[in-house]
PDB file of N, CA and C in Angstrom:
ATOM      1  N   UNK A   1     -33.194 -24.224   7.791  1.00  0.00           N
ATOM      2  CA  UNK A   1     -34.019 -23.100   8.161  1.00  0.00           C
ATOM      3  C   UNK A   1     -33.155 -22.112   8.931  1.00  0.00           C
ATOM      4  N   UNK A   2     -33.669 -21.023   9.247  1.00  0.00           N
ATOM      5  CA  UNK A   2     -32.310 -20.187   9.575  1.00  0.00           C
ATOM      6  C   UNK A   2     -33.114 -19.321  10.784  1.00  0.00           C
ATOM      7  N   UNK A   3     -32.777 -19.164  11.646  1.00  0.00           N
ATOM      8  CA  UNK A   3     -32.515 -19.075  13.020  1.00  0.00           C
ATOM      9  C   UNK A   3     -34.112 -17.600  13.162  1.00  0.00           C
ATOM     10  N   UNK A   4     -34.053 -16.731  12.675  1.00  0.00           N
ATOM     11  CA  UNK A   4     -35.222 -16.132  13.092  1.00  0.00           C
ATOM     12  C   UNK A   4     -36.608 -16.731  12.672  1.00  0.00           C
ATOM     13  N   UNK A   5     -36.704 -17.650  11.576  1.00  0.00           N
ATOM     14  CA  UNK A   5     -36.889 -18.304  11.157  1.00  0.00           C
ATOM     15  C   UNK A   5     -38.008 -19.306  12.133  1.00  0.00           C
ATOM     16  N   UNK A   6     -37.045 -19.773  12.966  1.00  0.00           N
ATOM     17  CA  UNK A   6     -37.501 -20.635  14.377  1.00  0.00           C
ATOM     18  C   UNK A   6     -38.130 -20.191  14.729  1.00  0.00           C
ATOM     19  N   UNK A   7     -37.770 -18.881  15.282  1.00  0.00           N
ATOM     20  CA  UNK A   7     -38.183 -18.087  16.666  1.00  0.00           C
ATOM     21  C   UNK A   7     -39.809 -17.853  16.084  1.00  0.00           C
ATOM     22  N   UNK A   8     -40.345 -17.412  14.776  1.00  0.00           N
ATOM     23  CA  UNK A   8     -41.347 -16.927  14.406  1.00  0.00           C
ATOM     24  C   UNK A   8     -42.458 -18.298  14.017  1.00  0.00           C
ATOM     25  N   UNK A   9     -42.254 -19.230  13.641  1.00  0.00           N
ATOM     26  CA  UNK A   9     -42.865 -20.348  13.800  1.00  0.00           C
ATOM     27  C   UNK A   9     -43.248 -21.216  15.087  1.00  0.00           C
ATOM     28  N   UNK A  10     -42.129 -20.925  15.821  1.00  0.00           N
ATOM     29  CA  UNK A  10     -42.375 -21.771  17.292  1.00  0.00           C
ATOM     30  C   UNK A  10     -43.339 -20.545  17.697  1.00  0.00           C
ATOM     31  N   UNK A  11     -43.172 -19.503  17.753  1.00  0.00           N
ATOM     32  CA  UNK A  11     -44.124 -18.905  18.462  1.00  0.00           C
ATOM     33  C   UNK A  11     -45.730 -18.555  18.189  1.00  0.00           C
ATOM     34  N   UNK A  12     -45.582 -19.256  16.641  1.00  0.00           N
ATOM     35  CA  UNK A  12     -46.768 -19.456  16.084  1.00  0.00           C
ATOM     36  C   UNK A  12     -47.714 -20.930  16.526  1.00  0.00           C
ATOM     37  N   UNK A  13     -46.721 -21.826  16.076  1.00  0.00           N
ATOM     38  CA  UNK A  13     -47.342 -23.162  16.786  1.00  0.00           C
ATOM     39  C   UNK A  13     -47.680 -23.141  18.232  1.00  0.00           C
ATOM     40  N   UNK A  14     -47.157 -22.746  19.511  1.00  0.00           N
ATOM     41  CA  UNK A  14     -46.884 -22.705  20.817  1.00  0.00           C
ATOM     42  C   UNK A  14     -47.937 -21.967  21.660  1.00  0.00           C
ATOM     43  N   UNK A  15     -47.716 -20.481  20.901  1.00  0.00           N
ATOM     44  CA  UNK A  15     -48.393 -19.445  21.705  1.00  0.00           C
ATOM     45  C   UNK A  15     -50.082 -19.589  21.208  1.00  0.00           C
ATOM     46  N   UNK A  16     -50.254 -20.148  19.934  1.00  0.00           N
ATOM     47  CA  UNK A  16     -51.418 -20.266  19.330  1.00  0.00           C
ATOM     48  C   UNK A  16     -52.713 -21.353  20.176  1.00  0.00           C
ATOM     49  N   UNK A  17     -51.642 -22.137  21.341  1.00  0.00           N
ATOM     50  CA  UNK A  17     -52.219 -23.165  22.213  1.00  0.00           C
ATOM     51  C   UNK A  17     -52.732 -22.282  23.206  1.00  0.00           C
ATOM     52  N   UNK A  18     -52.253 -21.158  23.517  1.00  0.00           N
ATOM     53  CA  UNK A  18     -51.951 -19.844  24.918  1.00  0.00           C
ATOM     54  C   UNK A  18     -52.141 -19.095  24.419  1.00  0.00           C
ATOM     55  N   UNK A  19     -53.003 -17.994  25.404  1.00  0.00           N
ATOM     56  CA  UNK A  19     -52.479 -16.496  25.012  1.00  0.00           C
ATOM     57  C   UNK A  19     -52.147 -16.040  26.295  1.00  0.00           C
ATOM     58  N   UNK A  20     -50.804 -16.173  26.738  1.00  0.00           N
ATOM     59  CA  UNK A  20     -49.823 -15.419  27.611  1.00  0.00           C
ATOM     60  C   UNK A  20     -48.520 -14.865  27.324  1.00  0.00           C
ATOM     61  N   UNK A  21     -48.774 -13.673  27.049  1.00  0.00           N
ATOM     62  CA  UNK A  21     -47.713 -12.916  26.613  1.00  0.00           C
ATOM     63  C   UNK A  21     -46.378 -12.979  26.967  1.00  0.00           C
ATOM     64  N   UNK A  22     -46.319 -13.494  28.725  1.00  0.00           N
ATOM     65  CA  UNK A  22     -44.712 -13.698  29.119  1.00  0.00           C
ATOM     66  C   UNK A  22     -44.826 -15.082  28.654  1.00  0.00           C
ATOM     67  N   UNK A  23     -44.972 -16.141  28.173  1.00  0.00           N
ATOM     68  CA  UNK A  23     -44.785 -17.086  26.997  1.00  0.00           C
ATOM     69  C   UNK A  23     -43.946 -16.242  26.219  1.00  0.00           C
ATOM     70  N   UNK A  24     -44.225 -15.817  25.494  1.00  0.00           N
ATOM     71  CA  UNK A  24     -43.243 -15.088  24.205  1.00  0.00           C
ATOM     72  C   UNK A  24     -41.827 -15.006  24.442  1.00  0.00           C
ATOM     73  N   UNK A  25     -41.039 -14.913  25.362  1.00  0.00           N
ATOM     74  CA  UNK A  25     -39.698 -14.698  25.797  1.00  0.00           C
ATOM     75  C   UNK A  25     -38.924 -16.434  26.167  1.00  0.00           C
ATOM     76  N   UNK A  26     -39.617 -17.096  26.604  1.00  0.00           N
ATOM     77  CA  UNK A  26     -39.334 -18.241  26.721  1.00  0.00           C
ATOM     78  C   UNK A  26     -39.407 -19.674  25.332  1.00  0.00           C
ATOM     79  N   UNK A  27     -40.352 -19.218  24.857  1.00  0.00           N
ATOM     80  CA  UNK A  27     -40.545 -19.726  23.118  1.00  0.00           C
ATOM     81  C   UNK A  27     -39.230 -18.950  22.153  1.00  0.00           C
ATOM     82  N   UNK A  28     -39.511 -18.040  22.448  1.00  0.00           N
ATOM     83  CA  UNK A  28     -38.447 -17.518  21.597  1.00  0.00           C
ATOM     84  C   UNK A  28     -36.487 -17.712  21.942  1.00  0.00           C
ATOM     85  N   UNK A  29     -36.407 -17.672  23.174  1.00  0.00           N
ATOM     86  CA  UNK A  29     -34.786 -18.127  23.248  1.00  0.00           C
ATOM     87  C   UNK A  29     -34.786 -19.604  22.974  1.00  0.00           C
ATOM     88  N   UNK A  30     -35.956 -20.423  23.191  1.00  0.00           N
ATOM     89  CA  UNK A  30     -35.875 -22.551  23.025  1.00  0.00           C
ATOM     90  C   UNK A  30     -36.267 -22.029  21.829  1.00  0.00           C
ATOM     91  N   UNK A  31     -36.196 -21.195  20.730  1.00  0.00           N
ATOM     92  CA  UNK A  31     -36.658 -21.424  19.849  1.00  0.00           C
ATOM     93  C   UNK A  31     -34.831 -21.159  18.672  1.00  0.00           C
ATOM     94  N   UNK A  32     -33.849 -20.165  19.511  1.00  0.00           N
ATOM     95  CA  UNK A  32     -32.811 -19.753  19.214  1.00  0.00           C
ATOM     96  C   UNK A  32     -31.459 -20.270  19.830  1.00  0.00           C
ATOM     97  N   UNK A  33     -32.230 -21.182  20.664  1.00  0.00           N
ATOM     98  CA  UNK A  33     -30.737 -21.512  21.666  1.00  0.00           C
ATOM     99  C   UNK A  33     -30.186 -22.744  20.907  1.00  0.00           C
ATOM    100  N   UNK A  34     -30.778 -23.678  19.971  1.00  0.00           N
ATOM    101  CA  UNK A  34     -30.353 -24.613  19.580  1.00  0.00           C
ATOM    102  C   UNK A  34     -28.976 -24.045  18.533  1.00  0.00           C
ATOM    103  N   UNK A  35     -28.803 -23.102  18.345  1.00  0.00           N
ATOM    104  CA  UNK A  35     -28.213 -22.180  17.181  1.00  0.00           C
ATOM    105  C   UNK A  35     -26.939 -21.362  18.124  1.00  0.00           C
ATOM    106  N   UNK A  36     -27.595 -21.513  19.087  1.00  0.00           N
ATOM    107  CA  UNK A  36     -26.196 -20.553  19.856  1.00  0.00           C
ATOM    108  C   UNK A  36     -24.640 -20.763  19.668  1.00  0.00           C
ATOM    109  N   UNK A  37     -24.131 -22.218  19.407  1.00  0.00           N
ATOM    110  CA  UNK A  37     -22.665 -23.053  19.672  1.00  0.00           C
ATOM    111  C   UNK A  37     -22.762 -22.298  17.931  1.00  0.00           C
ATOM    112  N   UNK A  38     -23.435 -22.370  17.220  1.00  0.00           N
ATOM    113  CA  UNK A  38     -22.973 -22.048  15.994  1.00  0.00           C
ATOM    114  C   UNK A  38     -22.399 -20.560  15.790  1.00  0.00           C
ATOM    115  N   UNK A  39     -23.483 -19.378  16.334  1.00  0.00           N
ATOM    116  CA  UNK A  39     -23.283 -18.362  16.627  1.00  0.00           C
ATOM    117  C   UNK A  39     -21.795 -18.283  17.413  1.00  0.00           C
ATOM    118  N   UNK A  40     -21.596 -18.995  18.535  1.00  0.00           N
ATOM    119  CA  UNK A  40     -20.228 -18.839  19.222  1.00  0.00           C
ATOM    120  C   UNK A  40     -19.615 -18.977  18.216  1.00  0.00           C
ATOM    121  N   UNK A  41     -19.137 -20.444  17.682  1.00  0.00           N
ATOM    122  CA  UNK A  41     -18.233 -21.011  16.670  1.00  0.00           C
ATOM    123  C   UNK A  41     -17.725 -19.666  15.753  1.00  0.00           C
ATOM    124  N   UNK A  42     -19.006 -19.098  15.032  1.00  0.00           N
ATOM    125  CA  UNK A  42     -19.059 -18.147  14.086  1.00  0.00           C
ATOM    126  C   UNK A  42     -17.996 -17.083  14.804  1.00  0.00           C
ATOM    127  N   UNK A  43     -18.547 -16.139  15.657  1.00  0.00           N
ATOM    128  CA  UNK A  43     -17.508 -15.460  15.911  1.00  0.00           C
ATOM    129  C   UNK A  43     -16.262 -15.116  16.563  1.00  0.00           C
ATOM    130  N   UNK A  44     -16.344 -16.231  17.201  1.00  0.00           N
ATOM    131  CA  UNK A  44     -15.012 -16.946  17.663  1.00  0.00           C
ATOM    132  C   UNK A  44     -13.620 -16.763  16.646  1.00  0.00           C
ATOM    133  N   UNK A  45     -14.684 -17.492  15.525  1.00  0.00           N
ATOM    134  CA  UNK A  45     -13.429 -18.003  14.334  1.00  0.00           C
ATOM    135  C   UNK A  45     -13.139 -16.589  13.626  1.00  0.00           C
ATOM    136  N   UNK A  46     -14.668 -15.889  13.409  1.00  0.00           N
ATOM    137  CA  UNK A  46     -14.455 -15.144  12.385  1.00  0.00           C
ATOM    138  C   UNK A  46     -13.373 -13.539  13.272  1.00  0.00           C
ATOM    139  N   UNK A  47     -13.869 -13.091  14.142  1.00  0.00           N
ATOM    140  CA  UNK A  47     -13.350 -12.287  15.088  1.00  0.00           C
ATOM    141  C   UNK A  47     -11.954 -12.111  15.674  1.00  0.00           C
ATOM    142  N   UNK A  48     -12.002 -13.551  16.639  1.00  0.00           N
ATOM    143  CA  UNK A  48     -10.306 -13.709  16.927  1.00  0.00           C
ATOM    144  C   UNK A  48      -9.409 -14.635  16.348  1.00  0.00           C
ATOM    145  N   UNK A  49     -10.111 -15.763  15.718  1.00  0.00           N
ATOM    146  CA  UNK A  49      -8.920 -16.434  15.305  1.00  0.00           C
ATOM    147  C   UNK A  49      -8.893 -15.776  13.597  1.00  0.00           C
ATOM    148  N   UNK A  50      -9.447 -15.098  12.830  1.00  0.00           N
ATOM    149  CA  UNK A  50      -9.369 -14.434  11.565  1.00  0.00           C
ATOM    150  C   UNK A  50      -9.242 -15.485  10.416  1.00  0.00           C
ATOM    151  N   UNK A  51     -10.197 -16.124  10.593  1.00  0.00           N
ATOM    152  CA  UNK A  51     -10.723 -17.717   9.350  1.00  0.00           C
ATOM    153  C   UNK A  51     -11.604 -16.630   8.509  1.00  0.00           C
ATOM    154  N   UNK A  52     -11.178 -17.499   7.329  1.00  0.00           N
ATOM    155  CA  UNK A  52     -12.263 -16.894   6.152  1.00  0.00           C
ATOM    156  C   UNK A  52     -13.488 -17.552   6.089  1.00  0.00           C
ATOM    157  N   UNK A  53     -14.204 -17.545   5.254  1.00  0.00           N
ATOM    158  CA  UNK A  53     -15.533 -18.233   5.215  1.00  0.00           C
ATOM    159  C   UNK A  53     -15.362 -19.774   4.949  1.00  0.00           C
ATOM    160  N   UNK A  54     -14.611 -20.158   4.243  1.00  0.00           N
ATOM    161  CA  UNK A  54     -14.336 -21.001   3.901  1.00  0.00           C
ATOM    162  C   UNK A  54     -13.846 -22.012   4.826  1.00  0.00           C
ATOM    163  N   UNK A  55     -12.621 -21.632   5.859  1.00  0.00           N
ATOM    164  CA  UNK A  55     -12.107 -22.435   6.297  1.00  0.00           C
ATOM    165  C   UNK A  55     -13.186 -22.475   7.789  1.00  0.00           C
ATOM    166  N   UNK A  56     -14.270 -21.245   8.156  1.00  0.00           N
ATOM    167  CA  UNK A  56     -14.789 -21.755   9.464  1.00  0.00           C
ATOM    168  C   UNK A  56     -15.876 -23.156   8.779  1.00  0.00           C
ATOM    169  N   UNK A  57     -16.505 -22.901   8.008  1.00  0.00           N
ATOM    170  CA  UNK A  57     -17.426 -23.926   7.582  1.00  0.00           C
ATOM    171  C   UNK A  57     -16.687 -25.097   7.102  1.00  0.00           C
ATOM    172  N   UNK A  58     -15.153 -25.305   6.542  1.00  0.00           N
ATOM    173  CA  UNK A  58     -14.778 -26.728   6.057  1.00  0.00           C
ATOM    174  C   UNK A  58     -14.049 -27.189   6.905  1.00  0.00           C
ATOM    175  N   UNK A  59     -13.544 -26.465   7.802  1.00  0.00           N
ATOM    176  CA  UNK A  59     -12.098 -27.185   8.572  1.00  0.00           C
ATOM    177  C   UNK A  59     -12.781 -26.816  10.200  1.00  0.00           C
ATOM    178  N   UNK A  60     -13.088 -25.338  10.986  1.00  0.00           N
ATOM    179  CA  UNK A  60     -13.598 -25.473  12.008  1.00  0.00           C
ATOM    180  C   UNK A  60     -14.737 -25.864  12.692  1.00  0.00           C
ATOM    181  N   UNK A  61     -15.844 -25.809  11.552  1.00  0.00           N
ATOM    182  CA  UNK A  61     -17.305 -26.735  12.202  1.00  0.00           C
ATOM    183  C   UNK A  61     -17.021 -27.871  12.088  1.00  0.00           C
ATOM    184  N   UNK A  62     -16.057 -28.805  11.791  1.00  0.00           N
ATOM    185  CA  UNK A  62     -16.142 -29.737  11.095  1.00  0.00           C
ATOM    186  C   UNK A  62     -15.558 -30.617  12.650  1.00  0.00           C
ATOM    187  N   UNK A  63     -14.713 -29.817  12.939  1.00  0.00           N
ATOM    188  CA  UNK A  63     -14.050 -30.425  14.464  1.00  0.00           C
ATOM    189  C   UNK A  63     -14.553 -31.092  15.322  1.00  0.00           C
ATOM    190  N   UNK A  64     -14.522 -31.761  16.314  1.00  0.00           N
ATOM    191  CA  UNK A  64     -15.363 -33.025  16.822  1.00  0.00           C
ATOM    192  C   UNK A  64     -15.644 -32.315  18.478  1.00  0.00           C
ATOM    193  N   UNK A  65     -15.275 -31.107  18.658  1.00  0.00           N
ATOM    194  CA  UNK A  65     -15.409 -30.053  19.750  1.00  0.00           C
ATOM    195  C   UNK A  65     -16.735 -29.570  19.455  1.00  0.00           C
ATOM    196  N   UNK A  66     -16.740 -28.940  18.214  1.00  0.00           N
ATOM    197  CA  UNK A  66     -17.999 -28.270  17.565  1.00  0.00           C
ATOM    198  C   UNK A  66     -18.827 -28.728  16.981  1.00  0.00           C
ATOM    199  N   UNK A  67     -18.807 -30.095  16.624  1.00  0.00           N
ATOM    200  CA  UNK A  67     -19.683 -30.863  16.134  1.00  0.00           C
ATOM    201  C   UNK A  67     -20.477 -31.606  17.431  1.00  0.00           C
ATOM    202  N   UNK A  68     -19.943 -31.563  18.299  1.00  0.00           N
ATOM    203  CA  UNK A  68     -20.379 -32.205  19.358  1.00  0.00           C
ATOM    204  C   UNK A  68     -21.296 -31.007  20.619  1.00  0.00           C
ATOM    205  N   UNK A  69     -20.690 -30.434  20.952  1.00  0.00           N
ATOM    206  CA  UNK A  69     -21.708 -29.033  20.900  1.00  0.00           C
ATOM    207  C   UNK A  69     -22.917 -28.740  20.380  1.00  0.00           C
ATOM    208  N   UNK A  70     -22.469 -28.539  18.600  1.00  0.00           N
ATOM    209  CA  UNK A  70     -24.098 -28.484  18.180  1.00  0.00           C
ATOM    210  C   UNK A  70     -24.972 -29.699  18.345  1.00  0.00           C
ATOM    211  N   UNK A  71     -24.469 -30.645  18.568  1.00  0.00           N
ATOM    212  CA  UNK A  71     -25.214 -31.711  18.098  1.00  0.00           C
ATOM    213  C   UNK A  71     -26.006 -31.944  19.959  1.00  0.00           C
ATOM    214  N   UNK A  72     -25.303 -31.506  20.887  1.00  0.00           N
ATOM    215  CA  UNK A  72     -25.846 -31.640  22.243  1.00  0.00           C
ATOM    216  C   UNK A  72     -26.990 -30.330  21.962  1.00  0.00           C
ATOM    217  N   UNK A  73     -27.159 -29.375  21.512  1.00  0.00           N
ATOM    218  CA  UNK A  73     -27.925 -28.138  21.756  1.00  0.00           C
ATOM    219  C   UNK A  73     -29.154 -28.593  20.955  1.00  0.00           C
ATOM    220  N   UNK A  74     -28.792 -29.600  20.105  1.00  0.00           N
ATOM    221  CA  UNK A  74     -30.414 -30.068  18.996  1.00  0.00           C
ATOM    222  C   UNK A  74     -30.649 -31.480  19.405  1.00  0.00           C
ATOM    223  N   UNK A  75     -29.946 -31.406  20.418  1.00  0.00           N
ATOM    224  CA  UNK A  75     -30.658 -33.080  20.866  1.00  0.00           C
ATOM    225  C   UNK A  75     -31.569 -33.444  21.259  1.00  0.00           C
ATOM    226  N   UNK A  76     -32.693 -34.086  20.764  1.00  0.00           N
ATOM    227  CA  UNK A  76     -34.010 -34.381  20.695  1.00  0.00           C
ATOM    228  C   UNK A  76     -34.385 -35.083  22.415  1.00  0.00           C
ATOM    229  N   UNK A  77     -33.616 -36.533  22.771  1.00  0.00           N
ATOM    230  CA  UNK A  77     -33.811 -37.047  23.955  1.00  0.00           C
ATOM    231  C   UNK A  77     -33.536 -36.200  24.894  1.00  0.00           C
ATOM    232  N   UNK A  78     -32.160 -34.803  25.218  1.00  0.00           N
ATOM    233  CA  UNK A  78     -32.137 -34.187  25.903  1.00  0.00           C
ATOM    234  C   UNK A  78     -33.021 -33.256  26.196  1.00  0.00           C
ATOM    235  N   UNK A  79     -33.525 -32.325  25.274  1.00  0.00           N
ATOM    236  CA  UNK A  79     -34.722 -31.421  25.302  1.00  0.00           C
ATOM    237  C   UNK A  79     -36.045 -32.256  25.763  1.00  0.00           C
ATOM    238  N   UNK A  80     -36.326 -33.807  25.473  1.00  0.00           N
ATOM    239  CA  UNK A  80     -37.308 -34.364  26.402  1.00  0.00           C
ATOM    240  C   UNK A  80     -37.298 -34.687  27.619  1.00  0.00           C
ATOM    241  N   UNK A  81     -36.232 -34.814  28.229  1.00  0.00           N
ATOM    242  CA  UNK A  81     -36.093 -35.019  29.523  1.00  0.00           C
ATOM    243  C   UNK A  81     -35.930 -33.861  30.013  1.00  0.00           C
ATOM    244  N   UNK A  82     -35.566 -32.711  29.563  1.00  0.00           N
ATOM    245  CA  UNK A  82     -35.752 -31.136  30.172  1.00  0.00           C
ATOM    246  C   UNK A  82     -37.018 -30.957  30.654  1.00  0.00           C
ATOM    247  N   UNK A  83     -37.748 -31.482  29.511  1.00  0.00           N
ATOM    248  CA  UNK A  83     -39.608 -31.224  29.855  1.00  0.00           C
ATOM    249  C   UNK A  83     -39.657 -31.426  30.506  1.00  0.00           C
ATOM    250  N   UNK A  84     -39.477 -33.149  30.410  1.00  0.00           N
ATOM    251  CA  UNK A  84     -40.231 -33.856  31.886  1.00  0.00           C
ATOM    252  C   UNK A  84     -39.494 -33.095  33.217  1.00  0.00           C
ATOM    253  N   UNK A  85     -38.125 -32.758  33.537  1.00  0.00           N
ATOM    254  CA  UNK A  85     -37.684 -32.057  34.495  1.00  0.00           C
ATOM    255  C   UNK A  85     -38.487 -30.899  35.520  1.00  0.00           C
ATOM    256  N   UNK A  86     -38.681 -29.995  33.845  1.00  0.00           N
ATOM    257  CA  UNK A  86     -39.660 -28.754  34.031  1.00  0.00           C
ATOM    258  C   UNK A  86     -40.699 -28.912  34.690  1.00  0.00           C
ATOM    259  N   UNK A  87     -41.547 -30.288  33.739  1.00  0.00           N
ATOM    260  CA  UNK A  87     -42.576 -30.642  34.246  1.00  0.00           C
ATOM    261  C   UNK A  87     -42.755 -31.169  35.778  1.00  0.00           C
ATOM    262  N   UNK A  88     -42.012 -31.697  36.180  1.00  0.00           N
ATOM    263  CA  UNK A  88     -42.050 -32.644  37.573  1.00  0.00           C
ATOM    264  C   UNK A  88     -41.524 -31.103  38.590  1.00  0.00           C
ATOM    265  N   UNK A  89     -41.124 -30.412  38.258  1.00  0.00           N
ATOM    266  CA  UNK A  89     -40.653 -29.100  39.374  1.00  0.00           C
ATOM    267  C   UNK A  89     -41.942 -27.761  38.915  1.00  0.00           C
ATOM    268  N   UNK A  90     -42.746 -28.300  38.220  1.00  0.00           N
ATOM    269  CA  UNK A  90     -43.965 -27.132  38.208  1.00  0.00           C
ATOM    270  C   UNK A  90     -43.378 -25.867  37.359  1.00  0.00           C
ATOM    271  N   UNK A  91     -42.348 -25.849  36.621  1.00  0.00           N
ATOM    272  CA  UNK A  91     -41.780 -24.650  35.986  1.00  0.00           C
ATOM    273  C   UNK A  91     -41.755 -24.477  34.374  1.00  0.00           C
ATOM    274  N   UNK A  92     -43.508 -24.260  34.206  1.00  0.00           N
ATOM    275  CA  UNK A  92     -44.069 -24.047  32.765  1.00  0.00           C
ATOM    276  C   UNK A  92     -42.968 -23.340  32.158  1.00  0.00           C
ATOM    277  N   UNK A  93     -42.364 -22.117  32.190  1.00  0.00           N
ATOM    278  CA  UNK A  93     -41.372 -21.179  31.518  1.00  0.00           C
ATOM    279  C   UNK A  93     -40.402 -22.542  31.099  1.00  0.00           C
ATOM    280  N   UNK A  94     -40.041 -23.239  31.519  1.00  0.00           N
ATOM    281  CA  UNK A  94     -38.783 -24.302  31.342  1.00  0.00           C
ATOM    282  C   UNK A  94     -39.175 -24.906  30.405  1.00  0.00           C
ATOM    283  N   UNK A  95     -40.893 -25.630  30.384  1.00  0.00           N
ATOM    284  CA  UNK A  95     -41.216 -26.637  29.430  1.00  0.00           C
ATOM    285  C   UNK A  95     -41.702 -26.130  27.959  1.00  0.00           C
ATOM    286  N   UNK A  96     -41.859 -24.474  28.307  1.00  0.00           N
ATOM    287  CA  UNK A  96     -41.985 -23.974  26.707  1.00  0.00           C
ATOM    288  C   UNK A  96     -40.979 -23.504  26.179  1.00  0.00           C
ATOM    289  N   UNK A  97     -39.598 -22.977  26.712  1.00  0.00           N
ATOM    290  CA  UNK A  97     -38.115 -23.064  25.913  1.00  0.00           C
ATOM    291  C   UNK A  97     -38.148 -24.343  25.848  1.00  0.00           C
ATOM    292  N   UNK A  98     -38.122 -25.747  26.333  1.00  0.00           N
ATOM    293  CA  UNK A  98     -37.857 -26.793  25.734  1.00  0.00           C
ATOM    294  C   UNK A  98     -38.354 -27.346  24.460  1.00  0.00           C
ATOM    295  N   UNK A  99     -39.885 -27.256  24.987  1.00  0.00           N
ATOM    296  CA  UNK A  99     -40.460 -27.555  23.537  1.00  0.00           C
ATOM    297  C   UNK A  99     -40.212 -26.425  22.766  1.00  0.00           C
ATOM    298  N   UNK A 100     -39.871 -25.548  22.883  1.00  0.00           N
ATOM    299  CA  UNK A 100     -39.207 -24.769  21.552  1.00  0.00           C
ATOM    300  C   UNK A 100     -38.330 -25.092  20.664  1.00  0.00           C
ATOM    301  N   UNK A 101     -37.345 -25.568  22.019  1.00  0.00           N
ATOM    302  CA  UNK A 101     -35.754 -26.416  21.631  1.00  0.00           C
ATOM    303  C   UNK A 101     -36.206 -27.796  20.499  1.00  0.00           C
ATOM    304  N   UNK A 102     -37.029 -28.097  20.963  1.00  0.00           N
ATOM    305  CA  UNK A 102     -37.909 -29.788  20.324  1.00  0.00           C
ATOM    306  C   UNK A 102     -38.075 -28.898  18.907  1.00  0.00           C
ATOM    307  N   UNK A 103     -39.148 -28.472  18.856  1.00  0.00           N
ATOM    308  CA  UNK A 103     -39.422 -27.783  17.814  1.00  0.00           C
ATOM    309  C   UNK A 103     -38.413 -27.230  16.450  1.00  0.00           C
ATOM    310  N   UNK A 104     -37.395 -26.365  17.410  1.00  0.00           N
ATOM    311  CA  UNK A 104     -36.303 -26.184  16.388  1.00  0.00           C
ATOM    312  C   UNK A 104     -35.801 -27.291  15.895  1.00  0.00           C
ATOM    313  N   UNK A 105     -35.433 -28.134  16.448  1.00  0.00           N
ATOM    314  CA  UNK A 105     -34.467 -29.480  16.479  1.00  0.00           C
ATOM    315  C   UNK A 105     -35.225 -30.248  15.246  1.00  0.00           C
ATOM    316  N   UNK A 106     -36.681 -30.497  15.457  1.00  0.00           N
ATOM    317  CA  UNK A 106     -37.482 -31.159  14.465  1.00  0.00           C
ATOM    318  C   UNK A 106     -37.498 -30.397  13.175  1.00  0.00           C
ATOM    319  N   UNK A 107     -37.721 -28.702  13.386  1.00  0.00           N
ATOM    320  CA  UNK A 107     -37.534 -28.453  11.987  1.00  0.00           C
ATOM    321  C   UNK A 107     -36.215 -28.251  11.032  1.00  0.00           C
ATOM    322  N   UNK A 108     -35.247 -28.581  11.821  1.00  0.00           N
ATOM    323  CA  UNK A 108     -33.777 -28.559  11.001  1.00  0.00           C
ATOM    324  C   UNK A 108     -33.829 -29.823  10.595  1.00  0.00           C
ATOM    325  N   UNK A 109     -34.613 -31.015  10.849  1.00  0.00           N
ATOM    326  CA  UNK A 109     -34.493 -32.414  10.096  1.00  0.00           C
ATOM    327  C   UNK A 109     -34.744 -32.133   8.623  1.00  0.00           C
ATOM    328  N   UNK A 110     -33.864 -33.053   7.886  1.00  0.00           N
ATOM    329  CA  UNK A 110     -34.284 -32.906   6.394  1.00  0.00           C
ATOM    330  C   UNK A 110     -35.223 -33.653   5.819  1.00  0.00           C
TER     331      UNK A 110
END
């Protein structure tokens, strides 16, 4: 699924529980942040180090730097213990980027 993608579904499932408009800003970055290390990766490679398409997707995502990165930003147990974090310090804004983060994470499963 591809990254705006998220943002417009999580805020469908989420906000559809709520209607509070500053919700919307917090759904929407947990809904994009799982995607961010890729975004870096992307122009990192494509910008300063001058990789073609080819070699950022076969040889630099592939690296155990960047694989490990993305794989911390869609991590399912981490984004649950964020909640509960959020949750136990009273800071709703925290627990709806998380479950956003949840959300994204679940819909990139195949």
């Amino acid at each position: 699924m591809n990254t705006p993608s998220h943002a417009v579904i999580n805020l469908a499932l989420i906000s559809s529980q709520q209607s509070h408009p500053q919700d919307a800003l917090p759904i929407t970055i947990g809904a994009v942040l799982p995607d961010a290390p890729i975004f870096i990766l992307y122009f990192w490679a494509k910008l300063v180090r001058r990789q073609t398409e080819q070699q950022i997707w076969s040889q630099t995502y592939e690296l155990p730097f960047w694989q490990n990165l993305v794989a911390t930003f869609h991590s399912l147990p981490l984004a649950l213990i964020l909640i509960l974090v959020a949750h136990y310090w009273g800071w709703q804004q925290g627990e709806l980027l998380c479950l956003s983060m949840v959300f994204h994470s679940l819909l990139d499963l195949p």
